[in-house]
Protein backbone atom coordinates (compact mmCIF):
# COMPACT_ATOMS: atom_id res chain seq x y z
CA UNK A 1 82.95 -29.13 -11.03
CA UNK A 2 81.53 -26.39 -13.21
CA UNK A 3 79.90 -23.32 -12.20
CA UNK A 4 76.68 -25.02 -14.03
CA UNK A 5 76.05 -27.38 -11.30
CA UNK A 6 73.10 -27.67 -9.27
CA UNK A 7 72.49 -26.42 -5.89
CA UNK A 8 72.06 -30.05 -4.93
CA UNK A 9 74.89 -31.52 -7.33
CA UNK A 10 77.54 -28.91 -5.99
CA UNK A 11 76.30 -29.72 -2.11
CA UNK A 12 77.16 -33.50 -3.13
CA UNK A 13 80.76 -32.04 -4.80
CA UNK A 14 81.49 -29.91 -1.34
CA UNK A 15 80.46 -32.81 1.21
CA UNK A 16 82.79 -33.98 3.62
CA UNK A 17 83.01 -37.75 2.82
CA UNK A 18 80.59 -38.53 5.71
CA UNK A 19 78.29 -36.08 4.61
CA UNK A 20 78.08 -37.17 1.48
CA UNK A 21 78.26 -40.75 2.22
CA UNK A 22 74.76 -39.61 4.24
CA UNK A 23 73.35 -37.91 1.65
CA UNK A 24 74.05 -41.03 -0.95
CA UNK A 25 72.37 -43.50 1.68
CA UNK A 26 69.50 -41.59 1.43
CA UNK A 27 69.16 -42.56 -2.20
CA UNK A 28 70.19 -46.08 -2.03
CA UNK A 29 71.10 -48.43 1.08
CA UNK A 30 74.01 -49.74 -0.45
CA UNK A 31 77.27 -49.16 1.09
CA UNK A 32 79.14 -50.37 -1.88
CA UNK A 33 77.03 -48.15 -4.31
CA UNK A 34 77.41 -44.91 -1.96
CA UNK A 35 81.17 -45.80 -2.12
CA UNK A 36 81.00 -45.83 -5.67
CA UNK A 37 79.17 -42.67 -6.57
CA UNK A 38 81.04 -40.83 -3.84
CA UNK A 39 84.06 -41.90 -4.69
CA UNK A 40 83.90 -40.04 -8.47
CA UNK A 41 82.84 -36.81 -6.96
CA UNK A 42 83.25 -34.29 -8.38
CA UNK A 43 80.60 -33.79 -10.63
CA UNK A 44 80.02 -31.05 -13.33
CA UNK A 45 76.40 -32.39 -14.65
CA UNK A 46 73.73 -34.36 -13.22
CA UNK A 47 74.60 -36.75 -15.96
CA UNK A 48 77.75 -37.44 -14.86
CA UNK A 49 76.32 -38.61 -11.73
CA UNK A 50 73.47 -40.51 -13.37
CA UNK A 51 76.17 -42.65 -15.41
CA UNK A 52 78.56 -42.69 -12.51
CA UNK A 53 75.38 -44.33 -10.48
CA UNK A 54 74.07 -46.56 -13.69
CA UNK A 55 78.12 -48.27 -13.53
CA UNK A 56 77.72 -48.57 -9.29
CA UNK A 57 74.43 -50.26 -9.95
CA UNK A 58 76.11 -52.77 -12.59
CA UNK A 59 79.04 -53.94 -10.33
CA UNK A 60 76.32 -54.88 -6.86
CA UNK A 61 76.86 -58.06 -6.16
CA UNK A 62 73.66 -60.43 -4.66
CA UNK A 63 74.84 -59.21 -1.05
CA UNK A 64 75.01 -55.81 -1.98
CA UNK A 65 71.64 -55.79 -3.74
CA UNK A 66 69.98 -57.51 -0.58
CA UNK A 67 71.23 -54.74 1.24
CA UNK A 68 69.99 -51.70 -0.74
CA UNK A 69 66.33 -53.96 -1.21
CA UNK A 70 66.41 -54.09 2.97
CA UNK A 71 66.58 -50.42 2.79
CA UNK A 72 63.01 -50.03 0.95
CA UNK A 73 59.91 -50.95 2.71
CA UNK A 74 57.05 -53.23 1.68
CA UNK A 75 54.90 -52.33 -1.41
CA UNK A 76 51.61 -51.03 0.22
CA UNK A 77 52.99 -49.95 3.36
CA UNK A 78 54.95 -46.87 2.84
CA UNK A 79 57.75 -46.43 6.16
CA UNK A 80 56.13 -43.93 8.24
CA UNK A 81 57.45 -40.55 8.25
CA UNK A 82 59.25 -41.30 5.35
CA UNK A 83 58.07 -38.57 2.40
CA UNK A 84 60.38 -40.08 -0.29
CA UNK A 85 58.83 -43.58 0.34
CA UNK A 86 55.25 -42.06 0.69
CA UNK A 87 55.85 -39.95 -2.57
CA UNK A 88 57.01 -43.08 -4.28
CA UNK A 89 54.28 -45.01 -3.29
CA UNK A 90 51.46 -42.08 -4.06
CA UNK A 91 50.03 -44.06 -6.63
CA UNK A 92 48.07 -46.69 -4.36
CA UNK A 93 45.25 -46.12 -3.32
CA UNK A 94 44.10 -46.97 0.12
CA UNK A 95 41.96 -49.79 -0.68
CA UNK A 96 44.74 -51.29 -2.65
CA UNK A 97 47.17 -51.34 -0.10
CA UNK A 98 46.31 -54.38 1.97
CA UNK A 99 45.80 -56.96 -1.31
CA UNK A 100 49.64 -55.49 -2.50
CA UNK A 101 50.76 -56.09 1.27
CA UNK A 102 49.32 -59.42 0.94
CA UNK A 103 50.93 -60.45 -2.39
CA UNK A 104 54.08 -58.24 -1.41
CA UNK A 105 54.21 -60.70 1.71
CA UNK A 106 54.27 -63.91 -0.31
CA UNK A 107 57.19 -62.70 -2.83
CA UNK A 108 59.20 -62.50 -0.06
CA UNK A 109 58.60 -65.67 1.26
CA UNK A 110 59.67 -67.11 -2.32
CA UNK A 111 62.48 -64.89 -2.88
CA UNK A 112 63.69 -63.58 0.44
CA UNK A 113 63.22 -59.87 0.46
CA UNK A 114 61.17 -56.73 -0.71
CA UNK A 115 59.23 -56.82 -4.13
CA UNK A 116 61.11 -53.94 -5.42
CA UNK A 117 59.52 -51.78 -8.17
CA UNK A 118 60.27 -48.52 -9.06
CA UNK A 119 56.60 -47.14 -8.25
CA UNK A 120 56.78 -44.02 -8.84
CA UNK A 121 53.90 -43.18 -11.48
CA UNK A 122 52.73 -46.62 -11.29
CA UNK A 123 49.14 -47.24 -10.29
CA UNK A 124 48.19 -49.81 -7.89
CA UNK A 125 47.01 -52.28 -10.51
CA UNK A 126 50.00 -52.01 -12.57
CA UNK A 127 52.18 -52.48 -9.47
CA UNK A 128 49.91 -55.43 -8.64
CA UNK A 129 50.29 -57.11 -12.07
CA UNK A 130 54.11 -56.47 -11.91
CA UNK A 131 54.08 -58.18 -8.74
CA UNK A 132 51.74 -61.38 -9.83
CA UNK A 133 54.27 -61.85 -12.90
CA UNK A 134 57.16 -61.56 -10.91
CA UNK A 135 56.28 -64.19 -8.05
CA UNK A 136 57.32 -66.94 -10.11
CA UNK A 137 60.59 -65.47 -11.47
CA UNK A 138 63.54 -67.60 -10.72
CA UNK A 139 66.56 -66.44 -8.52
CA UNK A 140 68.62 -65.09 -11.39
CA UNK A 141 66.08 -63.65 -13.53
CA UNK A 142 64.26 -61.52 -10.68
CA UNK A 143 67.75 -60.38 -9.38
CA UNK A 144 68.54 -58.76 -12.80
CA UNK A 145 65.00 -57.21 -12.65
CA UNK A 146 65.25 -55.91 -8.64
CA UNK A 147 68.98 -54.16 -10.25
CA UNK A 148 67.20 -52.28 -13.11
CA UNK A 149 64.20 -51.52 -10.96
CA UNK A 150 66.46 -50.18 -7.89
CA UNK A 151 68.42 -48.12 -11.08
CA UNK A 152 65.09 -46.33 -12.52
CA UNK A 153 64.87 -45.59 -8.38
CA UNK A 154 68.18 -44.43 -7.89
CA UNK A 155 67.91 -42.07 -10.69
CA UNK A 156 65.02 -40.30 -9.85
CA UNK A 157 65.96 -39.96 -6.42
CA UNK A 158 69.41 -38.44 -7.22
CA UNK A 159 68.09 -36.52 -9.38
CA UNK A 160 65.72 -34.96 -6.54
CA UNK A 161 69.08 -34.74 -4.86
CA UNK A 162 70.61 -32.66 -7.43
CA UNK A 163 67.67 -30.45 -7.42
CA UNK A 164 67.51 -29.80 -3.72
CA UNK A 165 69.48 -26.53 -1.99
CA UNK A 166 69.09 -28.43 1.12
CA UNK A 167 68.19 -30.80 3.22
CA UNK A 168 64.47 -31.54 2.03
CA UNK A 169 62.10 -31.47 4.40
CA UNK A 170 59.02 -33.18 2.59
């Protein structure tokens, strides 16, 4: 670790493995991806935890992507008391919410779990769109798109991570 670090990125380097192992969840539901980040620590740059995240994300398996997707709630119903998934999900508007719920609700009958879209920035209607082309994706080819949309995700959150002194409140 360098003296460069981040507040955040040098509470991540100093964690006690269960600590840090916490603070990873946060980020992303998958055990096997908290492993993996954790498990290179320490880190001098936020970089170096970007790319050691970006080769975590690569290796998932199905199972392990299922599990970080079960950790992310329904497009147009942010989890309640949840700021991260309310931030994420500032760009839909109320009256949106219920036709995304609706639509979100129908992917996963077809594929079995969460629409998953990094939606932070995204407007309701682009999300929407996303979300209509994306219903008929096949197994393979939506997998491949939930693992580089749960990427752009994990990188902004750790990157909000790195940032933070402490434990963020909002």
């Amino acid at each position: 670790m360098t003296s460069s670090a981040s507040p955040g990125l040098s509470r991540l380097n100093a964690a006690a493995p269960s600590a840090a192992a916490a603070l990873l969840h946060e980020v992303c539901s998958s055990t096997a991806w908290g492993a993996a980040v954790a498990a290179r620590r320490p880190y001098g740059q936020v970089d170096d935890l970007l790319a050691a995240s970006d080769r975590a994300m690569a290796a998932l398996t199905p199972a392990d992507l299922r599990e970080a997707m079960a950790g992310h709630p329904p497009i147009g119903r942010p989890k309640p008391g949840d700021p991260a998934s309310a931030r994420e999900q500032g760009g839909v508007e109320e009256a949106e919410r219920a036709e995304l719920l609706t639509l979100g609700l129908a992917y996963q009958d077809r594929h079995g779990h969460v629409f998953l879209i990094c939606a932070t920035g995204a407007t309701g209607a682009q999300i929407k769109a996303a979300l209509q082309a994306r219903l008929g994706n096949d197994e393979d080819t939506e997998r491949e798109i939930v693992r580089t949309e749960l990427g752009k995700i994990n990188r902004i959150r750790l990157g909000r991570l790195a940032a933070t002194a402490q434990e963020d409140p909002s």
